[in-house]
Protein backbone atom coordinates (compact mmCIF):
# COMPACT_ATOMS: atom_id res chain seq x y z
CA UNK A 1 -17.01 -12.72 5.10
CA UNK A 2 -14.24 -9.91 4.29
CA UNK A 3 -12.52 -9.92 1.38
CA UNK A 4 -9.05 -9.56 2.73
CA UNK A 5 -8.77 -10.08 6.35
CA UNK A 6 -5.61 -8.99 8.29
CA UNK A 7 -4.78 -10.45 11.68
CA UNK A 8 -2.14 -9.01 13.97
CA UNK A 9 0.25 -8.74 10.82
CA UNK A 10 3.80 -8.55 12.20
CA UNK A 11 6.76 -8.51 9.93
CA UNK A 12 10.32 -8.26 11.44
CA UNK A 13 13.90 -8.52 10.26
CA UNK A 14 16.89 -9.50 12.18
CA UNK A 15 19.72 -7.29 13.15
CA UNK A 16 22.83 -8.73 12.75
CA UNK A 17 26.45 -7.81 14.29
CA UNK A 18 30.08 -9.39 15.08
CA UNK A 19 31.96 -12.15 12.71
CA UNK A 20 29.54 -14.23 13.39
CA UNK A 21 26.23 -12.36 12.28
CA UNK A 22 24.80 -13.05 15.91
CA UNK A 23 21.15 -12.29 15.78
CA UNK A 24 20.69 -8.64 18.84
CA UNK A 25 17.82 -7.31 17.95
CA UNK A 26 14.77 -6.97 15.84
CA UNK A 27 13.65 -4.12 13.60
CA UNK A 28 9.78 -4.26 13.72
CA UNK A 29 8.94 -2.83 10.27
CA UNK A 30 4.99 -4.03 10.73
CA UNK A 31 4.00 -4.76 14.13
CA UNK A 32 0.33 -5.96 15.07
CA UNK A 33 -1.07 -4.83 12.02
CA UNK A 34 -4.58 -5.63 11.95
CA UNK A 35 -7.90 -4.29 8.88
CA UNK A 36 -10.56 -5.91 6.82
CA UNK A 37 -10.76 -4.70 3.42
CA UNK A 38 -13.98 -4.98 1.50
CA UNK A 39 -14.67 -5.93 -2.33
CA UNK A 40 -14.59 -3.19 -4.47
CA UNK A 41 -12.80 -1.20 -1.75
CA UNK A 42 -10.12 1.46 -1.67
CA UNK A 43 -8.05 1.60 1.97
CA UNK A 44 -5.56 4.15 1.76
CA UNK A 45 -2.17 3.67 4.18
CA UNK A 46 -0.60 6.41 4.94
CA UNK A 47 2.55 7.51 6.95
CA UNK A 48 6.07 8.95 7.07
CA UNK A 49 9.22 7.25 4.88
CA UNK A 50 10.04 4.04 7.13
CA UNK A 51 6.79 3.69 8.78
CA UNK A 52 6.12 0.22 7.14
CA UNK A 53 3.58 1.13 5.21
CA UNK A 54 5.21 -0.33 1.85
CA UNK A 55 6.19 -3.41 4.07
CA UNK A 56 3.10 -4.28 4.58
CA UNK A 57 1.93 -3.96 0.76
CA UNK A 58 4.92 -6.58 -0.09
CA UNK A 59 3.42 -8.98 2.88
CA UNK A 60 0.14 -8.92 1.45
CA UNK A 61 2.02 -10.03 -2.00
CA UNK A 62 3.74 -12.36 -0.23
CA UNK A 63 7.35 -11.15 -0.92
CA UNK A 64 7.39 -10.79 3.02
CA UNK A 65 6.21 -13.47 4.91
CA UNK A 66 4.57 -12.34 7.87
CA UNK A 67 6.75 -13.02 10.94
CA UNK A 68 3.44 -13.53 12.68
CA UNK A 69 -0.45 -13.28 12.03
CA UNK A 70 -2.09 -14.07 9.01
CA UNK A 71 -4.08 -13.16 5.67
CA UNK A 72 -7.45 -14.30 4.75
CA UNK A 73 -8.69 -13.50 1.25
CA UNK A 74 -11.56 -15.00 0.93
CA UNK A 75 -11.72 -16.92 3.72
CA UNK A 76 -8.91 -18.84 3.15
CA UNK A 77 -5.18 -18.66 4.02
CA UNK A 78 -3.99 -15.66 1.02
CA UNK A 79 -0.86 -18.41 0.57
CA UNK A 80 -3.33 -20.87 -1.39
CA UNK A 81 -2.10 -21.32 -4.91
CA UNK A 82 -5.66 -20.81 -6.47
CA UNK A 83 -4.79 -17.12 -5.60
CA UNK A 84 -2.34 -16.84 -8.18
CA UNK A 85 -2.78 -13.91 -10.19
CA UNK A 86 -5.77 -12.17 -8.23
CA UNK A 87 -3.56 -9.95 -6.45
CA UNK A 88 -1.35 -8.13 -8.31
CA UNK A 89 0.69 -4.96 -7.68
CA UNK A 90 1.88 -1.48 -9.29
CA UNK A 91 5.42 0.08 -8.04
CA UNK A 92 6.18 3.60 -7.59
CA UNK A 93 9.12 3.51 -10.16
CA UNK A 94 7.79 2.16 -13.80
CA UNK A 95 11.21 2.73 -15.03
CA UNK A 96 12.84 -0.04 -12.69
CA UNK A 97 9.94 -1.89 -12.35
CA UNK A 98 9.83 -2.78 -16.00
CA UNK A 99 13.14 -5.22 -17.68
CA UNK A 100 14.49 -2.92 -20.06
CA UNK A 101 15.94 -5.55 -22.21
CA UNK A 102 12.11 -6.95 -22.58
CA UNK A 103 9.46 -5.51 -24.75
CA UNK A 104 6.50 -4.43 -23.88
CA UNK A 105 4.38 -7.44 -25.50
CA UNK A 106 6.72 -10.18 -22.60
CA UNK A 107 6.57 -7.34 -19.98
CA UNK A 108 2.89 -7.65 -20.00
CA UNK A 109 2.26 -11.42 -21.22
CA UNK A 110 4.98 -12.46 -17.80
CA UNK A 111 2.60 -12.58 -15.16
CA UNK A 112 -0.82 -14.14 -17.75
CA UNK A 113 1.74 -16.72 -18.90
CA UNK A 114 2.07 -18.22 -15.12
CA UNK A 115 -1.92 -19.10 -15.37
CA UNK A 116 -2.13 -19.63 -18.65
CA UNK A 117 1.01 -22.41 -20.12
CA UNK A 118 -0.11 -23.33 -23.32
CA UNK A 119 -1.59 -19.72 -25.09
CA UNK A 120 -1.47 -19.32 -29.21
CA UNK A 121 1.20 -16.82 -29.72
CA UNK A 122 -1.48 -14.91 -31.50
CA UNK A 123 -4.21 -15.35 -28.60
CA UNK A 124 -1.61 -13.84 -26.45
CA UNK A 125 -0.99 -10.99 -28.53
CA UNK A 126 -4.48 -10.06 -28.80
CA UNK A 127 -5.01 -10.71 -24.61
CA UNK A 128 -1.88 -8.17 -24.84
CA UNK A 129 -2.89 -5.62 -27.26
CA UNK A 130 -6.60 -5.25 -25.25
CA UNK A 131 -4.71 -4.61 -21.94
CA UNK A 132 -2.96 -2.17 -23.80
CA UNK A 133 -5.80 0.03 -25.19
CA UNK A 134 -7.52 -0.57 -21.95
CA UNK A 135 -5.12 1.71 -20.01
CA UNK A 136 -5.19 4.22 -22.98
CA UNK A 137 -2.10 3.32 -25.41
CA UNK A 138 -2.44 1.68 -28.80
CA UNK A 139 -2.01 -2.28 -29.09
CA UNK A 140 0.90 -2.13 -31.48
CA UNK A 141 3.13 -0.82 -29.10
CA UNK A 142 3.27 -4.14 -27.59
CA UNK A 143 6.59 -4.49 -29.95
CA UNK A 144 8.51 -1.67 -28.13
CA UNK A 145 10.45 -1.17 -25.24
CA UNK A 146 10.61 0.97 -21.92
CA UNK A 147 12.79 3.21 -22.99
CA UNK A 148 10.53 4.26 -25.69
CA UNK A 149 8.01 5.84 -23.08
CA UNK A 150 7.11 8.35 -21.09
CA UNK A 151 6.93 8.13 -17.31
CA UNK A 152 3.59 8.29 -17.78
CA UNK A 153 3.21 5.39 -20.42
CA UNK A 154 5.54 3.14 -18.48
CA UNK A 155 2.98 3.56 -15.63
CA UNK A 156 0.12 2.84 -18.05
CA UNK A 157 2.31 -0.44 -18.97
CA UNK A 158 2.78 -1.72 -15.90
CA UNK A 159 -1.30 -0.83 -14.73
CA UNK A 160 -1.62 -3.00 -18.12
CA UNK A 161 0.73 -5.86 -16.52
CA UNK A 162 -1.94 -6.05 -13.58
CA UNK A 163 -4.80 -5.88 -15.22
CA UNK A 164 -4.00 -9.15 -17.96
CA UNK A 165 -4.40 -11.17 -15.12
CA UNK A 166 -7.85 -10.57 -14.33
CA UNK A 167 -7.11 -9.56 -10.21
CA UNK A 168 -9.39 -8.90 -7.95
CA UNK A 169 -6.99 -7.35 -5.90
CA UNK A 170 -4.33 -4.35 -6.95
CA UNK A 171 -1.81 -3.04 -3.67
CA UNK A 172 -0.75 0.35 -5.37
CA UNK A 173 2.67 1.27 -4.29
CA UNK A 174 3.38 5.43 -4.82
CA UNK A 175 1.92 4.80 -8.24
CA UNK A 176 1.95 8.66 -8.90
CA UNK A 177 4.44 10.19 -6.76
CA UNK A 178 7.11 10.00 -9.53
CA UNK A 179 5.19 11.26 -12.18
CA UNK A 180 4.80 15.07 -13.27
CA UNK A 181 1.62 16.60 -11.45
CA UNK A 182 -0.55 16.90 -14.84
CA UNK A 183 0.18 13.54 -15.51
CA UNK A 184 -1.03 12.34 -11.90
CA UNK A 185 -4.24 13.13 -12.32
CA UNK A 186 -4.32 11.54 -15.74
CA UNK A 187 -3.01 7.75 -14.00
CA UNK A 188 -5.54 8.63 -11.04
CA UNK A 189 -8.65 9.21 -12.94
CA UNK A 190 -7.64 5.87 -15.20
CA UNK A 191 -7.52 3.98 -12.04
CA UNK A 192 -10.98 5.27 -10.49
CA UNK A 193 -11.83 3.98 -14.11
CA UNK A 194 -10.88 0.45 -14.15
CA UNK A 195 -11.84 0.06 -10.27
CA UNK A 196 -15.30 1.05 -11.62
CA UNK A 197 -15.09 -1.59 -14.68
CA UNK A 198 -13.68 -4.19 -13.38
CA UNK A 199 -15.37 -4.09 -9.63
CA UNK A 200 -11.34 -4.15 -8.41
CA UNK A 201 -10.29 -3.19 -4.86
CA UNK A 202 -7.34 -1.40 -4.21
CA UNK A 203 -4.80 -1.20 -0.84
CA UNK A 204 -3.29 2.20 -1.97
CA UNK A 205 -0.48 3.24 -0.30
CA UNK A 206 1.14 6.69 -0.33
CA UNK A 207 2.36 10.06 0.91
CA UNK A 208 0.04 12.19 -1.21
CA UNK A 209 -2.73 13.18 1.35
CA UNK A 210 -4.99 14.87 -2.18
CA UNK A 211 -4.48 11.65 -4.41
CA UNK A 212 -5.30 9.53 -1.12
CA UNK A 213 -8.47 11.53 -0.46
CA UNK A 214 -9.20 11.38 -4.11
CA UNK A 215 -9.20 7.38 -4.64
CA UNK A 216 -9.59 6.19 -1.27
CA UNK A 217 -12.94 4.94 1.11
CA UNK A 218 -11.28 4.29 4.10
CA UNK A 219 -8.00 4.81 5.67
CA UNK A 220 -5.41 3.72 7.71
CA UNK A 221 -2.56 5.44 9.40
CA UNK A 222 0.69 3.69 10.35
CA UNK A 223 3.82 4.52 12.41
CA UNK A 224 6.62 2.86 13.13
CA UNK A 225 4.95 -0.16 12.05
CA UNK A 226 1.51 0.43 14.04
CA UNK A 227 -1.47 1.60 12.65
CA UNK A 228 -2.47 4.93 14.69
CA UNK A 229 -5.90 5.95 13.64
CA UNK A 230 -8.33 4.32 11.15
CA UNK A 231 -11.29 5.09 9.53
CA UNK A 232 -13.84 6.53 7.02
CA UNK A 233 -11.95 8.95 4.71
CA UNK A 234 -14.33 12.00 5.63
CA UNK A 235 -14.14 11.12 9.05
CA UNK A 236 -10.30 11.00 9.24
CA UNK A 237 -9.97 14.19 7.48
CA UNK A 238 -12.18 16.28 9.22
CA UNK A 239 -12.08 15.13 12.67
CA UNK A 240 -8.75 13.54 13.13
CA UNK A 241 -8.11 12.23 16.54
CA UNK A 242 -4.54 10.94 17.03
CA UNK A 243 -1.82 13.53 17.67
CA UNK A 244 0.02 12.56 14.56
CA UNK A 245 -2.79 12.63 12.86
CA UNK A 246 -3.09 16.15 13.20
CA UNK A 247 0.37 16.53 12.26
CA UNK A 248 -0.01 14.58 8.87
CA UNK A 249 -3.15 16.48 7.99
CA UNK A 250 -1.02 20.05 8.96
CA UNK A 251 1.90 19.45 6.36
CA UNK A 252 0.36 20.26 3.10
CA UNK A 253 3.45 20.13 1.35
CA UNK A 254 5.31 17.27 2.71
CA UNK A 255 4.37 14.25 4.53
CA UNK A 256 7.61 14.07 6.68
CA UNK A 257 6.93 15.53 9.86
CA UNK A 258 10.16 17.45 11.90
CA UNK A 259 10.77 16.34 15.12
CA UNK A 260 9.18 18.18 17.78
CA UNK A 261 11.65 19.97 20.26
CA UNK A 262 10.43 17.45 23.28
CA UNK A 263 12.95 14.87 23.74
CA UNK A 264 12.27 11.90 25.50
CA UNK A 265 13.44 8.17 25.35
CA UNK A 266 11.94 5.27 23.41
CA UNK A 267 8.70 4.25 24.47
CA UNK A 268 9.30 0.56 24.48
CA UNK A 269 6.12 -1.66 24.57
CA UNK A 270 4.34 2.14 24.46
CA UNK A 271 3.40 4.59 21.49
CA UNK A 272 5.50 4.08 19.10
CA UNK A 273 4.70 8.28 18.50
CA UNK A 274 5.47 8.92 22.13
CA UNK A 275 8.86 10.82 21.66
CA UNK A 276 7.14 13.09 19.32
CA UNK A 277 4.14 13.33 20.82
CA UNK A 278 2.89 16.73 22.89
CA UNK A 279 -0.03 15.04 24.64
CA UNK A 280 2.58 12.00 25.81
CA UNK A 281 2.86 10.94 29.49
CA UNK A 282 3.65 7.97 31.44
CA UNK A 283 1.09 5.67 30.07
CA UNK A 284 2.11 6.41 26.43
CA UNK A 285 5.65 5.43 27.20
CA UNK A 286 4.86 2.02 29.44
CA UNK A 287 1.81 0.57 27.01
CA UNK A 288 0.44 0.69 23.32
CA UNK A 289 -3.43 1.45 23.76
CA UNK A 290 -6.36 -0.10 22.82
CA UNK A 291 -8.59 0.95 20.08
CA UNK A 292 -11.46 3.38 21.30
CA UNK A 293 -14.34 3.86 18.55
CA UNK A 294 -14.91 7.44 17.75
CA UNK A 295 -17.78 6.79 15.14
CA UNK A 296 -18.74 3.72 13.55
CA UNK A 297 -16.04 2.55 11.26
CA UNK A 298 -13.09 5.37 13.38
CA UNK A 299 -11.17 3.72 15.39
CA UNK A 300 -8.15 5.68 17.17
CA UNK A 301 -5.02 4.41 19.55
CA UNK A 302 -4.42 7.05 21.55
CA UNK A 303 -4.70 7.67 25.32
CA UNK A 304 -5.47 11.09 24.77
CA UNK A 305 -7.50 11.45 21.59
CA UNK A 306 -8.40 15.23 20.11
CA UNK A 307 -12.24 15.49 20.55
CA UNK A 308 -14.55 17.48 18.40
């Protein structure tokens, strides 16, 4: 039985125009999105700004309900109440992911509060102040506030927010990407840490190809809302298969790849990378393809895979 089981995840959003907000069109931010993730697991999704990637962390949380498919954890439908509080989440920005006008002692206690009604005030405190030092930052610093901290901190805080809850599940949102680079590898080795400790499995999702091959088992990349390529980290990075694969893998610097001088329509119903793509041709643009196993556990959609 998998852990978390996605099936043909599609989330879409309505386009709306004239006085009357008359539904034309859909924008199909996830589309078909299907992966098992195993306990104690790290699955890295990776892609380009707008390629759904974070859309599909806030369906798993259930701030997006899927348009269509479904999520197992478990076994069972992920919507189950007895879920509450095993999957939790960490945001990119700590700042504005954190209520300012809250200290850090309700910041933290928010989410433990929704299991547990009826806590001791002091009980609480102390279920606060060992979050705390578990993420490296003294307990009596419950009493302060946001603005009191670093970036760094803040991101500690809100690591501490999803760990009180005891999840077994953490969907990691850019957790680094705002932070200075010497403090990135501080947050990254903490949360190799706690994975370790606390046997937690992680969807991580980012832009950063070194933190993703630093954390991550397996990966999984996404485009326009469909997932490309997928595999075994090692695997992916040295013998990608997918066209934009290769692309991802080729900008060091930044994950947001120009557009290629070849200009052809949308590929509707096709490869969603078929504009882009320098391998395209008239099957890319009429159908999306199937996935062909490369090695066990690499799967790639493409009709004309790179072979090593």
């Amino acid at each position: 039985m998998s852990f978390l089981e996605a099936s043909g995840i599609e989330v879409h959003f309505p386009i709306y125009k004239g006085i009357f907000r008359r539904v034309t069109g859909h924008v199909r931010a996830v589309d078909g999105v299907s992966f098992n993730l195993k306990k104690g697991e790290v699955l890295s999704v990776i892609g380009e700004s707008g390629s759904g990637k974070t859309t599909l962390g806030n369906a798993v949380l259930g701030l997006y309900p899927p348009t269509g498919g479904q999520f197992r954890f478990h076994g069972a439908d992920i919507r189950q109440s007895w879920f509450s509080g095993k999957i939790q989440a960490v945001f990119q920005n700590p700042y504005s992911s954190l209520n300012p006008r809250m200290n850090i002692l309700h910041t933290i206690a928010e989410p433990y509060l929704r299991i547990e009604k009826n806590i001791d005030k002091d009980k609480l405190r102390i279920k606060v102040g060992e979050a705390l030092e578990t993420v490296g930052i003294e307990a009596s610093a419950m009493f302060r506030y946001p603005h009191e901290f670093s970036g760094g901190q803040r991101q500690r805080v809100s690591i501490a927010r999803a760990l009180i809850s005891q999840p077994e599940l953490i969907i990691l949102d850019e957790p680094v990407s705002s932070l200075d680079v010497s403090i990135r590898a501080q947050i990254l080795n903490l949360l190799s840490d706690l994975k370790t400790k606390f046997d937690l499995s992680y969807i991580f999702i980012s832009h950063d190809l070194a933190t993703v091959r630093f954390l991550s088992q397996t990966i999984m990349i996404i485009y326009r809302g469909k997932v490309l390529e997928s595999g075994d980290k090692n695997s992916i990075f040295e013998r990608p298969a997918n066209p934009y694969t290769h692309l991802l893998l080729q900008s060091a610097r930044d994950i947001v790849v120009r557009n290629d001088p070849i200009e052809r329509g949308e590929a509707v119903g096709g490869c969603p990378f078929y504009s882009r793509c320098p391998a395209a041709d008239g099957q890319c643009r009429e159908s999306f393809p199937q996935a062909a196993q490369l090695e066990e556990n690499h799967y790639v959609y493409c009709y004309h895979p790179y072979v090593h």
